[in-house]
C-alpha atoms as a PDB file:
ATOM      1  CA  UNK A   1      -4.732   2.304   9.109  1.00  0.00           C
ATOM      2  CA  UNK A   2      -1.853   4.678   7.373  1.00  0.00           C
ATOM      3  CA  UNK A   3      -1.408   6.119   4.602  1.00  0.00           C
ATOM      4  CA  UNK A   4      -0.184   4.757   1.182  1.00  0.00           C
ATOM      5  CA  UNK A   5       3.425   4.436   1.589  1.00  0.00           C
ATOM      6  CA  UNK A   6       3.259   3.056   5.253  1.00  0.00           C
ATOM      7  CA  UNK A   7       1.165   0.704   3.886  1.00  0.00           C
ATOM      8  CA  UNK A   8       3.204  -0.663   1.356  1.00  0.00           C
ATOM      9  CA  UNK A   9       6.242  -0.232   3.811  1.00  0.00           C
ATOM     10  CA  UNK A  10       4.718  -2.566   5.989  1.00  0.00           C
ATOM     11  CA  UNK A  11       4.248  -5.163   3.095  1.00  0.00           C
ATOM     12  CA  UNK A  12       7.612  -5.189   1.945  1.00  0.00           C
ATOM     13  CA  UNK A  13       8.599  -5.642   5.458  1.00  0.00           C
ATOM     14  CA  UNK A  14       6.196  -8.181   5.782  1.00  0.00           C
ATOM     15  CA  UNK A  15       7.397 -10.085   3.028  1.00  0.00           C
ATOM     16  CA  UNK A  16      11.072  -9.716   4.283  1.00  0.00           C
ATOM     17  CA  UNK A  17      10.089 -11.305   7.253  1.00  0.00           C
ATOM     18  CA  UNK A  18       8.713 -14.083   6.025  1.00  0.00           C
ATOM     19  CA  UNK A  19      11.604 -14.693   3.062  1.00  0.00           C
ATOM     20  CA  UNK A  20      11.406 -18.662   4.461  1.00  0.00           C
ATOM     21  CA  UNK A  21       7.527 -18.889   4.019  1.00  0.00           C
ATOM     22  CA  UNK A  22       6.433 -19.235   0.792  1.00  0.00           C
ATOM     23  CA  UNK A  23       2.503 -19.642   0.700  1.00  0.00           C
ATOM     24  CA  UNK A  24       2.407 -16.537   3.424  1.00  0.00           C
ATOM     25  CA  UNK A  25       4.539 -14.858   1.074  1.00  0.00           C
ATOM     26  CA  UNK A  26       1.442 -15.486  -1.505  1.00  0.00           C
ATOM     27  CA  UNK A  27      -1.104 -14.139   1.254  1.00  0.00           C
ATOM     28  CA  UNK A  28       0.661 -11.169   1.772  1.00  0.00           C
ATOM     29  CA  UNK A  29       0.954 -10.262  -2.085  1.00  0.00           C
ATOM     30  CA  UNK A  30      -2.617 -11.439  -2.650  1.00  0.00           C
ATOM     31  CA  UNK A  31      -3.595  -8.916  -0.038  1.00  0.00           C
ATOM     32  CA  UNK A  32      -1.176  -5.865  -1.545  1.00  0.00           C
ATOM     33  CA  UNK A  33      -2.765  -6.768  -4.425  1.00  0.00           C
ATOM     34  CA  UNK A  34      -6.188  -6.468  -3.369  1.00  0.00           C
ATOM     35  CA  UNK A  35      -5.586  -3.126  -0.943  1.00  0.00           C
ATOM     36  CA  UNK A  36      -3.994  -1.413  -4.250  1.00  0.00           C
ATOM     37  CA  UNK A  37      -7.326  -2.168  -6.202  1.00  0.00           C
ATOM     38  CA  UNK A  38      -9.678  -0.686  -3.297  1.00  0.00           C
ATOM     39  CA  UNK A  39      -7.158   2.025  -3.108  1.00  0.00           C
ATOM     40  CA  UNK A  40      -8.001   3.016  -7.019  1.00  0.00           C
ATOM     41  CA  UNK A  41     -11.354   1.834  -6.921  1.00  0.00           C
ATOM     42  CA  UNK A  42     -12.339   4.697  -4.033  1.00  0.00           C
ATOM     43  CA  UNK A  43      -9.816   7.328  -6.115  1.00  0.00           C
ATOM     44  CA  UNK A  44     -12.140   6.514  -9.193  1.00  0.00           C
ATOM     45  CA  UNK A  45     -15.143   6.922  -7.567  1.00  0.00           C
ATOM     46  CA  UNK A  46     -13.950  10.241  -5.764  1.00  0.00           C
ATOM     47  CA  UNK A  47     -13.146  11.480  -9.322  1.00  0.00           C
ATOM     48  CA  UNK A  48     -16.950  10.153 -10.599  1.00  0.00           C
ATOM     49  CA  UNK A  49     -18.647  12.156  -8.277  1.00  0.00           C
ATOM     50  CA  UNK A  50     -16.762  15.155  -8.438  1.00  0.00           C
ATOM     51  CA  UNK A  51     -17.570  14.884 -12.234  1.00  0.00           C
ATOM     52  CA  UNK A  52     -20.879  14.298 -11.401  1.00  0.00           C
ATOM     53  CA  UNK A  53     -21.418  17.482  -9.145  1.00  0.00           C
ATOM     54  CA  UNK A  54     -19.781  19.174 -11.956  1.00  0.00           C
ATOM     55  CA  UNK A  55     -22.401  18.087 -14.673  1.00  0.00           C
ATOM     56  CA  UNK A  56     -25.002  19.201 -12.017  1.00  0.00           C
ATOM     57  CA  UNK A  57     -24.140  22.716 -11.507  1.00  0.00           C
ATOM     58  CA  UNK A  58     -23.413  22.926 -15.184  1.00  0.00           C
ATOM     59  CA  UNK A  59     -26.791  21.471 -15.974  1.00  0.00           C
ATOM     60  CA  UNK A  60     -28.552  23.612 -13.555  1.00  0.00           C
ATOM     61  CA  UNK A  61     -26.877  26.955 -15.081  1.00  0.00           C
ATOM     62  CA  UNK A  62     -27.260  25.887 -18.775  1.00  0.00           C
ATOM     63  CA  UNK A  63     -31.103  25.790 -17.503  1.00  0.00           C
ATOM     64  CA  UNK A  64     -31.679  29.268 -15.751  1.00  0.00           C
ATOM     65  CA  UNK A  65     -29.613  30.883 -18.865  1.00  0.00           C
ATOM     66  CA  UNK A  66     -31.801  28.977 -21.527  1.00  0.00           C
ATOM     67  CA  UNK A  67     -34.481  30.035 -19.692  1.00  0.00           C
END
């Protein structure tokens, strides 16, 4: 698909395009808006299950030193 900035390059030249057309104008920011929620949604779950592979191994050698 592209990366970020492409992304949003191609919306704002979307939107130039279609400076005449209202309700598309309203599609295409409905859609930037929902493509920059997924976007953090999958960066916050990255960062949750790095943190979560973290507690792990932490877990797991809290346990063979208490041992």
């Amino acid at each position: 698909m592209g990366d970020k900035t492409h992304i949003i390059e191609m919306i704002e030249q979307m939107l130039d395009d279609t400076h005449d057309q209202p309700q598309l104008q309203e599609k295409v920011l409905a859609l930037e808006k929902q493509l920059l929620l997924e976007s953090f949604l999958i960066a916050w779950a990255l960062k949750e299950s790095i943190l979560f592979t973290i507690l792990v191994k932490l877990q797991s050698r809290l346990t063979r030193l208490t041992r």
